[in-house]
PDB file of N, CA and C in Angstrom:
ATOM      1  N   UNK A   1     -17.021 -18.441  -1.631  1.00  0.00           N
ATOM      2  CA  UNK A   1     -16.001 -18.071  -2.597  1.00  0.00           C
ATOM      3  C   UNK A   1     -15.049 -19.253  -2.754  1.00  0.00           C
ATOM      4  N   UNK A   2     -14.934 -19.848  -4.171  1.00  0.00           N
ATOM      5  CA  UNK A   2     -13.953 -20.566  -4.009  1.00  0.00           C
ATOM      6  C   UNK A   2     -12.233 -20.581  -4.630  1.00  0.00           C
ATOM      7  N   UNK A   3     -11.529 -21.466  -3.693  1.00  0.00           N
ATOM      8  CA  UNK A   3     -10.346 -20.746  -3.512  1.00  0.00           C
ATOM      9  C   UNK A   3      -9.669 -20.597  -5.012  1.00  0.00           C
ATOM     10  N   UNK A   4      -8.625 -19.391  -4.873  1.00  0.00           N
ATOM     11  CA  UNK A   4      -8.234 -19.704  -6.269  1.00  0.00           C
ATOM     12  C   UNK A   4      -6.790 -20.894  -6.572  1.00  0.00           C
ATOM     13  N   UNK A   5      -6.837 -21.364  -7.768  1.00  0.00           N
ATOM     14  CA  UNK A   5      -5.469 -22.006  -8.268  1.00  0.00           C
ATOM     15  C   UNK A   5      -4.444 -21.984  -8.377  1.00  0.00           C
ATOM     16  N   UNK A   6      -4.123 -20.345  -8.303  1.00  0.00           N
ATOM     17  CA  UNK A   6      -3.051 -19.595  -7.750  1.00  0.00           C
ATOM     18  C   UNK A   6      -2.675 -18.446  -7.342  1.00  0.00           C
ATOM     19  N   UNK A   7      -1.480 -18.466  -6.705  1.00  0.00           N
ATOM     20  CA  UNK A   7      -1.659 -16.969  -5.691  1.00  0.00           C
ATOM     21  C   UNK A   7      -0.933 -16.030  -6.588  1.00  0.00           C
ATOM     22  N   UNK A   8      -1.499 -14.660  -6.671  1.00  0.00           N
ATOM     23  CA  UNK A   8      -0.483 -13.245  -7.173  1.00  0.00           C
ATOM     24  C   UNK A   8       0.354 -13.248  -6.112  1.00  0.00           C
ATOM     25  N   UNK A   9       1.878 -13.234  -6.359  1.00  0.00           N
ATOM     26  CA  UNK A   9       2.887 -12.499  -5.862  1.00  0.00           C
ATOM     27  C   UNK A   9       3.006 -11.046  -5.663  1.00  0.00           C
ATOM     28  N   UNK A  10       3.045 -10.855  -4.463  1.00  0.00           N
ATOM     29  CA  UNK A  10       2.946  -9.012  -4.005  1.00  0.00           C
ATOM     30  C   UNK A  10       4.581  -8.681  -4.679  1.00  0.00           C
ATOM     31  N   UNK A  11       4.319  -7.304  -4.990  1.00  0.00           N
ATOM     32  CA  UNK A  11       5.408  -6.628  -5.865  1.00  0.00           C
ATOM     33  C   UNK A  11       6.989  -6.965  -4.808  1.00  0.00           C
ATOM     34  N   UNK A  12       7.990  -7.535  -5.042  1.00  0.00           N
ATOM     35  CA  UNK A  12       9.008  -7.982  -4.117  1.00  0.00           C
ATOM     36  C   UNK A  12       8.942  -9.568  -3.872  1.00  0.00           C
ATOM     37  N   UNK A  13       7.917 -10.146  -3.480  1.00  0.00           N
ATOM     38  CA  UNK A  13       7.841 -11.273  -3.244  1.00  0.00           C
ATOM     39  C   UNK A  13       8.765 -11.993  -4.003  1.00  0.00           C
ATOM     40  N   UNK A  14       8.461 -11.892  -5.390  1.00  0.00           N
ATOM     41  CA  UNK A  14       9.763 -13.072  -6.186  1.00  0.00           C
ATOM     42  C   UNK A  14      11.120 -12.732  -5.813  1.00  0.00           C
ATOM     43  N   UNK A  15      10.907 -11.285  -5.653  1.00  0.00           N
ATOM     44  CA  UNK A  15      12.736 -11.150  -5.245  1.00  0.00           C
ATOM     45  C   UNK A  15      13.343 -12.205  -4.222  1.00  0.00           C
ATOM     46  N   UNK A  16      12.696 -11.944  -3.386  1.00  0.00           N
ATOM     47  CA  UNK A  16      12.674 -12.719  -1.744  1.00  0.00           C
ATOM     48  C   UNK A  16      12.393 -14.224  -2.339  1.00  0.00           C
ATOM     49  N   UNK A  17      11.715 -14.683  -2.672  1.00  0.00           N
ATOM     50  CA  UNK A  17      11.898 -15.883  -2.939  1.00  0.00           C
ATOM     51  C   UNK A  17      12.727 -16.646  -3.777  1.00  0.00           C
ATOM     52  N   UNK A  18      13.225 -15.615  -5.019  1.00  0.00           N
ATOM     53  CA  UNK A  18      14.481 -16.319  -5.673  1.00  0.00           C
ATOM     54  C   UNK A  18      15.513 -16.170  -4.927  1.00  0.00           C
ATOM     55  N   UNK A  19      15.729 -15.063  -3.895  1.00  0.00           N
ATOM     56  CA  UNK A  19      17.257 -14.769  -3.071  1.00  0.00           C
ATOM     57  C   UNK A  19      17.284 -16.531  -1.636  1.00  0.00           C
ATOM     58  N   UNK A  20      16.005 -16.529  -1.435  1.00  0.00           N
ATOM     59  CA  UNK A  20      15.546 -17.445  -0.702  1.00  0.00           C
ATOM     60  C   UNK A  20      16.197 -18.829  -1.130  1.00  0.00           C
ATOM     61  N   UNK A  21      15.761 -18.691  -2.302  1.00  0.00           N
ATOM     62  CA  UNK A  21      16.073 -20.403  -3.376  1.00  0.00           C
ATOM     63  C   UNK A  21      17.109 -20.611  -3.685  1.00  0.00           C
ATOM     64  N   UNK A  22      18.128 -19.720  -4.063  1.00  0.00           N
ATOM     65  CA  UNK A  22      19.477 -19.370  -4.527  1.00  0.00           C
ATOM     66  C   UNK A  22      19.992 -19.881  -2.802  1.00  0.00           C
ATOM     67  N   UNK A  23      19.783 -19.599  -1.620  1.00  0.00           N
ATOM     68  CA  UNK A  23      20.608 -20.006  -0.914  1.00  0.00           C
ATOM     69  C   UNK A  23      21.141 -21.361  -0.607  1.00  0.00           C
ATOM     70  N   UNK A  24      20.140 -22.366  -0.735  1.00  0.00           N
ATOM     71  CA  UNK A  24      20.799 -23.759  -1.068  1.00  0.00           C
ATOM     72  C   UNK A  24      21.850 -23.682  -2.209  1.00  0.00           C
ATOM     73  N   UNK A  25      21.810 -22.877  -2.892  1.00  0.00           N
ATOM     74  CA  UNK A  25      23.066 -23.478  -3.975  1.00  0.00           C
ATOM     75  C   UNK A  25      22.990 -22.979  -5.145  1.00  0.00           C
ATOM     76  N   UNK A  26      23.799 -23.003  -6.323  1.00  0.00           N
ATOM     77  CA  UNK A  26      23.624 -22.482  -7.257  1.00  0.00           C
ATOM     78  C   UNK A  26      22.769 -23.379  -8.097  1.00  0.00           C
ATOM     79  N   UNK A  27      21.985 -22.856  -8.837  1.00  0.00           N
ATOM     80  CA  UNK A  27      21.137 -23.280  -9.869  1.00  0.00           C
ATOM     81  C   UNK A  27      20.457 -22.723 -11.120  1.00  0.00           C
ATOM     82  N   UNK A  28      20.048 -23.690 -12.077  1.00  0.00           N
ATOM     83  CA  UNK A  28      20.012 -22.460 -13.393  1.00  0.00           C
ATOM     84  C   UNK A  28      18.515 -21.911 -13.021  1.00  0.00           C
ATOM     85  N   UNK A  29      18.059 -20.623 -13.753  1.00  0.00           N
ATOM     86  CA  UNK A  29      17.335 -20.222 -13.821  1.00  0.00           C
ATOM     87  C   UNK A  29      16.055 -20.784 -13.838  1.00  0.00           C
ATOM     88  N   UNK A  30      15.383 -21.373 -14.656  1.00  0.00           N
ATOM     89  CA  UNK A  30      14.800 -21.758 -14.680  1.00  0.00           C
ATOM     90  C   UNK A  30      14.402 -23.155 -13.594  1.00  0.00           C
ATOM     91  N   UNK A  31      14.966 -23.694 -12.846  1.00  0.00           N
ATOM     92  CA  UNK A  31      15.166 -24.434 -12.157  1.00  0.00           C
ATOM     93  C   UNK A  31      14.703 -23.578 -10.336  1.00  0.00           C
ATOM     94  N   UNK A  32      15.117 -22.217 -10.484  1.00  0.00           N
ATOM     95  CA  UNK A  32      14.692 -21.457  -8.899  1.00  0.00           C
ATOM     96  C   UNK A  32      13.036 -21.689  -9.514  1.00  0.00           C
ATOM     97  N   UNK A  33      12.442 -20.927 -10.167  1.00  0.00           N
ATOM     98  CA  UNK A  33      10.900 -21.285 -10.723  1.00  0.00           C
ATOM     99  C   UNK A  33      10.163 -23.163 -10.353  1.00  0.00           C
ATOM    100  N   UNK A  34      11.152 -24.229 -10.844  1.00  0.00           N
ATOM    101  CA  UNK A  34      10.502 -25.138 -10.430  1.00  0.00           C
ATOM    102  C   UNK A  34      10.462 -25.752  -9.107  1.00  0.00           C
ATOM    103  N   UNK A  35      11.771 -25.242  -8.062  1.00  0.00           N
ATOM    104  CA  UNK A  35      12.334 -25.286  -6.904  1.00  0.00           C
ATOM    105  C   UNK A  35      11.108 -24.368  -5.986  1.00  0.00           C
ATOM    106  N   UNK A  36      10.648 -23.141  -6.466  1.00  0.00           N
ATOM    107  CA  UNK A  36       9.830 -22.344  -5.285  1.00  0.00           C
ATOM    108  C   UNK A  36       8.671 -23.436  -5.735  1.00  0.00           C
ATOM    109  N   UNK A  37       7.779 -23.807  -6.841  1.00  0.00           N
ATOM    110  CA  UNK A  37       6.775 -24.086  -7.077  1.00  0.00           C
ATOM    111  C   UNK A  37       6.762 -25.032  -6.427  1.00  0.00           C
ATOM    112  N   UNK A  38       7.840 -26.483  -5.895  1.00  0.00           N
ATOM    113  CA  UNK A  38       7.957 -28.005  -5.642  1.00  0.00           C
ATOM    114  C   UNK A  38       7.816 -27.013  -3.656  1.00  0.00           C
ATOM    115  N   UNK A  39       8.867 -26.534  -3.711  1.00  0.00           N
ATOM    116  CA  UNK A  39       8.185 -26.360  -1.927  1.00  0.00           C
ATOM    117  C   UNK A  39       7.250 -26.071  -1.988  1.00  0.00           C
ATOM    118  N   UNK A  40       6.449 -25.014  -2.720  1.00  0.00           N
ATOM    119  CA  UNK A  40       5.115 -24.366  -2.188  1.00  0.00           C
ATOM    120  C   UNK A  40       4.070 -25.423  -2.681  1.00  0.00           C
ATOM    121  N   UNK A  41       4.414 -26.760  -2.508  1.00  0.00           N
ATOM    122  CA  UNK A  41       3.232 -27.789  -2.653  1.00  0.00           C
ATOM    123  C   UNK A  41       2.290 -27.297  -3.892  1.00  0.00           C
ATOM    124  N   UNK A  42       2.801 -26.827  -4.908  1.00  0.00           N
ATOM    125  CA  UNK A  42       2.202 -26.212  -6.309  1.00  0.00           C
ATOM    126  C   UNK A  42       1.107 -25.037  -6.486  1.00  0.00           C
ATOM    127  N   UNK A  43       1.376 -24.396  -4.784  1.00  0.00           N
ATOM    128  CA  UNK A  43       0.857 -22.994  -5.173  1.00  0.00           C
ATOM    129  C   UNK A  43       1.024 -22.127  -5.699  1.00  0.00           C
ATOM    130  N   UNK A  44       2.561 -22.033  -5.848  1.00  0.00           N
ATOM    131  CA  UNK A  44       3.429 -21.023  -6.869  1.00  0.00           C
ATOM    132  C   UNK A  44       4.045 -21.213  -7.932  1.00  0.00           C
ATOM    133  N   UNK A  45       3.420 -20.455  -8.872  1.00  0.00           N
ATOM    134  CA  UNK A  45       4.046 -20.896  -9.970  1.00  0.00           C
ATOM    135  C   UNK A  45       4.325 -19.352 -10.538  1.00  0.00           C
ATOM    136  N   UNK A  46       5.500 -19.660 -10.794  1.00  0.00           N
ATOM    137  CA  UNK A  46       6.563 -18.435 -11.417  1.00  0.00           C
ATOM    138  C   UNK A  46       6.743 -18.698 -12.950  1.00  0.00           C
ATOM    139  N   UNK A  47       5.914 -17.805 -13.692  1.00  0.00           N
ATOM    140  CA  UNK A  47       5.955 -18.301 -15.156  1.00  0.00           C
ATOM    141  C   UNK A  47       6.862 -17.565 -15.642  1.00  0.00           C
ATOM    142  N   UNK A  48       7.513 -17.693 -16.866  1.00  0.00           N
ATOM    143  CA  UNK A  48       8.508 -17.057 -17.464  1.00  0.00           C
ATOM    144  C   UNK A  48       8.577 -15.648 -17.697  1.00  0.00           C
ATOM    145  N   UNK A  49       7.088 -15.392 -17.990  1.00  0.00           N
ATOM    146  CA  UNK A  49       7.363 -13.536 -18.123  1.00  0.00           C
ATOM    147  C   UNK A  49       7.934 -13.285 -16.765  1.00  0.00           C
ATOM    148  N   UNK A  50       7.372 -13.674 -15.494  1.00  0.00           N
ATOM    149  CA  UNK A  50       7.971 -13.199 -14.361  1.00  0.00           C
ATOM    150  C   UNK A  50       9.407 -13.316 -13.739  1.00  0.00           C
ATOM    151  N   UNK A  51       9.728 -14.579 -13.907  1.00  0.00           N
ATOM    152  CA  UNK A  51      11.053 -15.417 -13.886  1.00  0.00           C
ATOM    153  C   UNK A  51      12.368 -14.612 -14.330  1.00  0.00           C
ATOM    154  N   UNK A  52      12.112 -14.277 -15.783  1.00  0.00           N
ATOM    155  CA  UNK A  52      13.379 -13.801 -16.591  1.00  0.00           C
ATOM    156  C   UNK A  52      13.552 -12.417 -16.419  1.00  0.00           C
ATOM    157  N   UNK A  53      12.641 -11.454 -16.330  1.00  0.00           N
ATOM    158  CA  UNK A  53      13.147 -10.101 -15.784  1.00  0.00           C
ATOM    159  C   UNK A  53      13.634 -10.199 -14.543  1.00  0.00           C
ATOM    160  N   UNK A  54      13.142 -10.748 -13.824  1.00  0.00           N
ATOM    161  CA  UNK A  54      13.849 -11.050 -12.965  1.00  0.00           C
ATOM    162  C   UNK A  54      15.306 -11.067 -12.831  1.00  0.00           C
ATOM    163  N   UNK A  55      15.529 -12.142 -13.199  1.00  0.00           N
ATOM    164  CA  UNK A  55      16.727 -12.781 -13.343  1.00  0.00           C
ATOM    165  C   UNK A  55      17.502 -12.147 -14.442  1.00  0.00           C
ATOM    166  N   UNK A  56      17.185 -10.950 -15.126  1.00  0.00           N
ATOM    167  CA  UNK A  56      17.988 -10.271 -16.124  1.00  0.00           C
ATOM    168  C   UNK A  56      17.957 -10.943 -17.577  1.00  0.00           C
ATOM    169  N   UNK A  57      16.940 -12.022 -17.567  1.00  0.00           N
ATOM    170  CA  UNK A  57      16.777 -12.654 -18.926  1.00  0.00           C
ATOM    171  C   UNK A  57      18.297 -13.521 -19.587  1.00  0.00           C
ATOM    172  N   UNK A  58      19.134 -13.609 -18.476  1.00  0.00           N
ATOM    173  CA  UNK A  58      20.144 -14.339 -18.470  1.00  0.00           C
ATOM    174  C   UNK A  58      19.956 -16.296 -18.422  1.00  0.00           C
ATOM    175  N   UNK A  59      20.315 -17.225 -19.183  1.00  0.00           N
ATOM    176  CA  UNK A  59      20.188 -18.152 -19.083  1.00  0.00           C
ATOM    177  C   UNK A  59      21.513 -18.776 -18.443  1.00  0.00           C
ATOM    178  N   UNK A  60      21.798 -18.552 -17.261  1.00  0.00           N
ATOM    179  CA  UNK A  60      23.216 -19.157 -16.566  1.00  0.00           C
ATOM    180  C   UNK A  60      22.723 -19.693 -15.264  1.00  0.00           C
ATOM    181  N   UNK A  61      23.545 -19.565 -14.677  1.00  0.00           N
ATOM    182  CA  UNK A  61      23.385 -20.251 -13.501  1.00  0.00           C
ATOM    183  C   UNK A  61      23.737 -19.202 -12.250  1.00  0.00           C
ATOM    184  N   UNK A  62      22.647 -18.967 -10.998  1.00  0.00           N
ATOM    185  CA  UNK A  62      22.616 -18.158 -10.453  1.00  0.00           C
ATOM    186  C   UNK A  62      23.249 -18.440  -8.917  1.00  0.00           C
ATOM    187  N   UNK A  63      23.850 -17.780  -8.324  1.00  0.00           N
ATOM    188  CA  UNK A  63      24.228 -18.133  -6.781  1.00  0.00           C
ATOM    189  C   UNK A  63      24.079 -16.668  -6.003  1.00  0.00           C
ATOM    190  N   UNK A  64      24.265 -16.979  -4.497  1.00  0.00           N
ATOM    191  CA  UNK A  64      23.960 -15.517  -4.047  1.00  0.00           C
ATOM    192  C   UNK A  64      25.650 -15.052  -3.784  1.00  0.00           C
ATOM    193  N   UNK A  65      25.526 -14.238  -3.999  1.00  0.00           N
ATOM    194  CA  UNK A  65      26.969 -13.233  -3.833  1.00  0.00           C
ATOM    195  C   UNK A  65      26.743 -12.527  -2.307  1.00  0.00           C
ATOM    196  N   UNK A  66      27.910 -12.249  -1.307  1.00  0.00           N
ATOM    197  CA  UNK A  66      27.937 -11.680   0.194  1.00  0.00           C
ATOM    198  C   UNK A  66      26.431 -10.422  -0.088  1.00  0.00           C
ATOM    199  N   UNK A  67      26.400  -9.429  -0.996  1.00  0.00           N
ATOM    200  CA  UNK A  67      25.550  -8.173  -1.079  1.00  0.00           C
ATOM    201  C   UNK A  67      24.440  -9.202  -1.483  1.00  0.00           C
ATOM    202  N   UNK A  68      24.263 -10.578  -2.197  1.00  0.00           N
ATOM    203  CA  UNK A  68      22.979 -10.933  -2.131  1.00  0.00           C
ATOM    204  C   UNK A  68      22.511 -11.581  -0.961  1.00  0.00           C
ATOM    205  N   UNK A  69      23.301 -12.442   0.214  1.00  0.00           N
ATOM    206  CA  UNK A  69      23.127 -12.332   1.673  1.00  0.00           C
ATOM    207  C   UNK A  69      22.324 -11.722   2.346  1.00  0.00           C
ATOM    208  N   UNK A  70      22.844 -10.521   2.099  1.00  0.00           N
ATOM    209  CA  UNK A  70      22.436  -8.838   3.104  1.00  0.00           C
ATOM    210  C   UNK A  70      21.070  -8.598   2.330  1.00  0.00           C
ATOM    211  N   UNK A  71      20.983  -8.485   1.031  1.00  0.00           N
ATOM    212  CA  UNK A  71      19.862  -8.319   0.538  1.00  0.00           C
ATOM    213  C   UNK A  71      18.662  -9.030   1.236  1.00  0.00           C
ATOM    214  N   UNK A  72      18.766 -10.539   0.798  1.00  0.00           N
ATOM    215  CA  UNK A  72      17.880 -11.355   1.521  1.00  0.00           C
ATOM    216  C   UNK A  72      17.449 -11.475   2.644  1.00  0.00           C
ATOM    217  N   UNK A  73      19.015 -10.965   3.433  1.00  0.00           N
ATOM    218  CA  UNK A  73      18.493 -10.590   5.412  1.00  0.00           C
ATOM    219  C   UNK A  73      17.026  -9.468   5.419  1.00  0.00           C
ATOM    220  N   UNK A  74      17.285  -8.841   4.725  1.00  0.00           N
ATOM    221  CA  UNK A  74      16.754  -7.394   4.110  1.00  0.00           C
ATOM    222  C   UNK A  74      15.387  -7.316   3.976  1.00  0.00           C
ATOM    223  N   UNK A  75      14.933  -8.302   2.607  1.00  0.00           N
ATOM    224  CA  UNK A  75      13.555  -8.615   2.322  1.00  0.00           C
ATOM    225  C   UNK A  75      13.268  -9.656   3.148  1.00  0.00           C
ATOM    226  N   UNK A  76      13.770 -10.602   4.009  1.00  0.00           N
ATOM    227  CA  UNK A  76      13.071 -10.940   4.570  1.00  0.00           C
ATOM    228  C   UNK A  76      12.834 -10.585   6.132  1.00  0.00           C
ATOM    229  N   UNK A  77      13.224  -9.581   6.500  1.00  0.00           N
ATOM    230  CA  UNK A  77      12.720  -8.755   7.796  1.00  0.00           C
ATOM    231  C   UNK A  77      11.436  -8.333   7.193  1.00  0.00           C
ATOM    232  N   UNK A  78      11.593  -7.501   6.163  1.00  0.00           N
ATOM    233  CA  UNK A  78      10.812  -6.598   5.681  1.00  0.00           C
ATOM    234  C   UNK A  78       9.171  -7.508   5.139  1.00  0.00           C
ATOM    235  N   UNK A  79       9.561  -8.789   4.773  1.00  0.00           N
ATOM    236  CA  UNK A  79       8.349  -9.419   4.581  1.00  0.00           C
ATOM    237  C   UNK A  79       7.544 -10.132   6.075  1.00  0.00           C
ATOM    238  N   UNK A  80       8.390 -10.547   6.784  1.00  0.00           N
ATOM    239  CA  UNK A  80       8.074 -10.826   8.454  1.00  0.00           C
ATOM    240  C   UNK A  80       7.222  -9.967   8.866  1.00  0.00           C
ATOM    241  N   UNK A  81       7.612  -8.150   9.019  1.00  0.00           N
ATOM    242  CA  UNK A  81       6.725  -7.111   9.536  1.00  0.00           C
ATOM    243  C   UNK A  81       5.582  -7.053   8.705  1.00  0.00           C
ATOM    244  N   UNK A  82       5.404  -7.422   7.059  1.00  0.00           N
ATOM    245  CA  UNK A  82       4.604  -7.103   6.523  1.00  0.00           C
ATOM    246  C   UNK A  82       3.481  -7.951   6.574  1.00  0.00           C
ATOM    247  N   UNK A  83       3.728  -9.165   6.690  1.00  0.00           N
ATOM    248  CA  UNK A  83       3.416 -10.369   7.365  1.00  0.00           C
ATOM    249  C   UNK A  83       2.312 -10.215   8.883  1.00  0.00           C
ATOM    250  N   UNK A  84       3.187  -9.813   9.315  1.00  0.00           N
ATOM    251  CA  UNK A  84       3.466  -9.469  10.744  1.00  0.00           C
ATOM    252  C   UNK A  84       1.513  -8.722  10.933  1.00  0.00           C
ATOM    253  N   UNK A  85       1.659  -7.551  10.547  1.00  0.00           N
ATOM    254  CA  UNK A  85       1.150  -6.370  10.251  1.00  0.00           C
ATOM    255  C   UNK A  85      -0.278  -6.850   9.445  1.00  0.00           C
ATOM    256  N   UNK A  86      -0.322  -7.513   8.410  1.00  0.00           N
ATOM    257  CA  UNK A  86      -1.527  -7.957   7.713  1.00  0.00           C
ATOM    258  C   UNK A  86      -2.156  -9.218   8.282  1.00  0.00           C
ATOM    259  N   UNK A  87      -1.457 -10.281   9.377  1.00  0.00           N
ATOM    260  CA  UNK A  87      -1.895 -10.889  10.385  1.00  0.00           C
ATOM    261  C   UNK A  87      -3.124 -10.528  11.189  1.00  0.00           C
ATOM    262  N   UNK A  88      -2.542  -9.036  11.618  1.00  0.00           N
ATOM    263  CA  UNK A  88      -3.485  -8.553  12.952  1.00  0.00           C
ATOM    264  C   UNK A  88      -4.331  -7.267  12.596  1.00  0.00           C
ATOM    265  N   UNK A  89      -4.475  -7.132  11.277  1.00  0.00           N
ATOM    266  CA  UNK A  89      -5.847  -6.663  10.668  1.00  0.00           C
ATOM    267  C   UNK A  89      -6.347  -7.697  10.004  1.00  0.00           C
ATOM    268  N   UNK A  90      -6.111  -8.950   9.698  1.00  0.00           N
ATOM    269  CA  UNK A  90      -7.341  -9.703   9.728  1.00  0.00           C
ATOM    270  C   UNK A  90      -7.767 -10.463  10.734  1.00  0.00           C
ATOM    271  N   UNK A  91      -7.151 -10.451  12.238  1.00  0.00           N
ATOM    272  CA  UNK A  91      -7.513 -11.030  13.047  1.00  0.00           C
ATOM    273  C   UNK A  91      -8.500  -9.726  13.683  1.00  0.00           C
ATOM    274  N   UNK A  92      -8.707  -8.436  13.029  1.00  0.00           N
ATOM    275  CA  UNK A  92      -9.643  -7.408  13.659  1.00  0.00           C
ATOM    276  C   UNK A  92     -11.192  -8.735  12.897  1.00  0.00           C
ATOM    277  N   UNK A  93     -11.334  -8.967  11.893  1.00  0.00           N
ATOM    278  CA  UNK A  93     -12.378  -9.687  11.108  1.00  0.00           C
ATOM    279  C   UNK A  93     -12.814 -10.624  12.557  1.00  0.00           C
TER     280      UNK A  93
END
């Protein structure tokens, strides 16, 4: 099987990764999209249909607010266990 070009984001994932990206600093929208794609060595790519609902289809500039903090503590426990958890059913393989 060969690999694919790019990965589907599980339902949440972008959340967690724009709350993720937003913590270095504020930046415009479109810019968290080229920021996750440049770390993930160009596995991820966040295209605009996905991007802007996201982000409320707002073209400004985004930062995390204290409740977006807590959020992010939040999804990313929650992606760790899930993580966590889909680890050691494929290490049953």
């Amino acid at each position: 099987m060969s690999q694919p070009s790019r990965i589907d984001l599980l339902q949440g994932t972008l959340d967690l990764l724009i709350l993720r990206t937003l913590q270095t600093g504020p930046m415009h929208g479109w810019s968290v999209s080229e920021r996750i794609q440049q770390i993930s060595r160009e596995v991820l790519q966040v295209n605009q249909g996905s991007l802007y609902p996201t982000l409320h289809r707002q073209a400004r500039f985004y930062s995390l607010t204290a409740q977006g903090r807590i959020q992010l503590e939040l999804e990313a426990e929650n992606w760790a266990r899930l993580s966590d958890a889909i680890g050691r059913v494929l290490k049953l393989a």
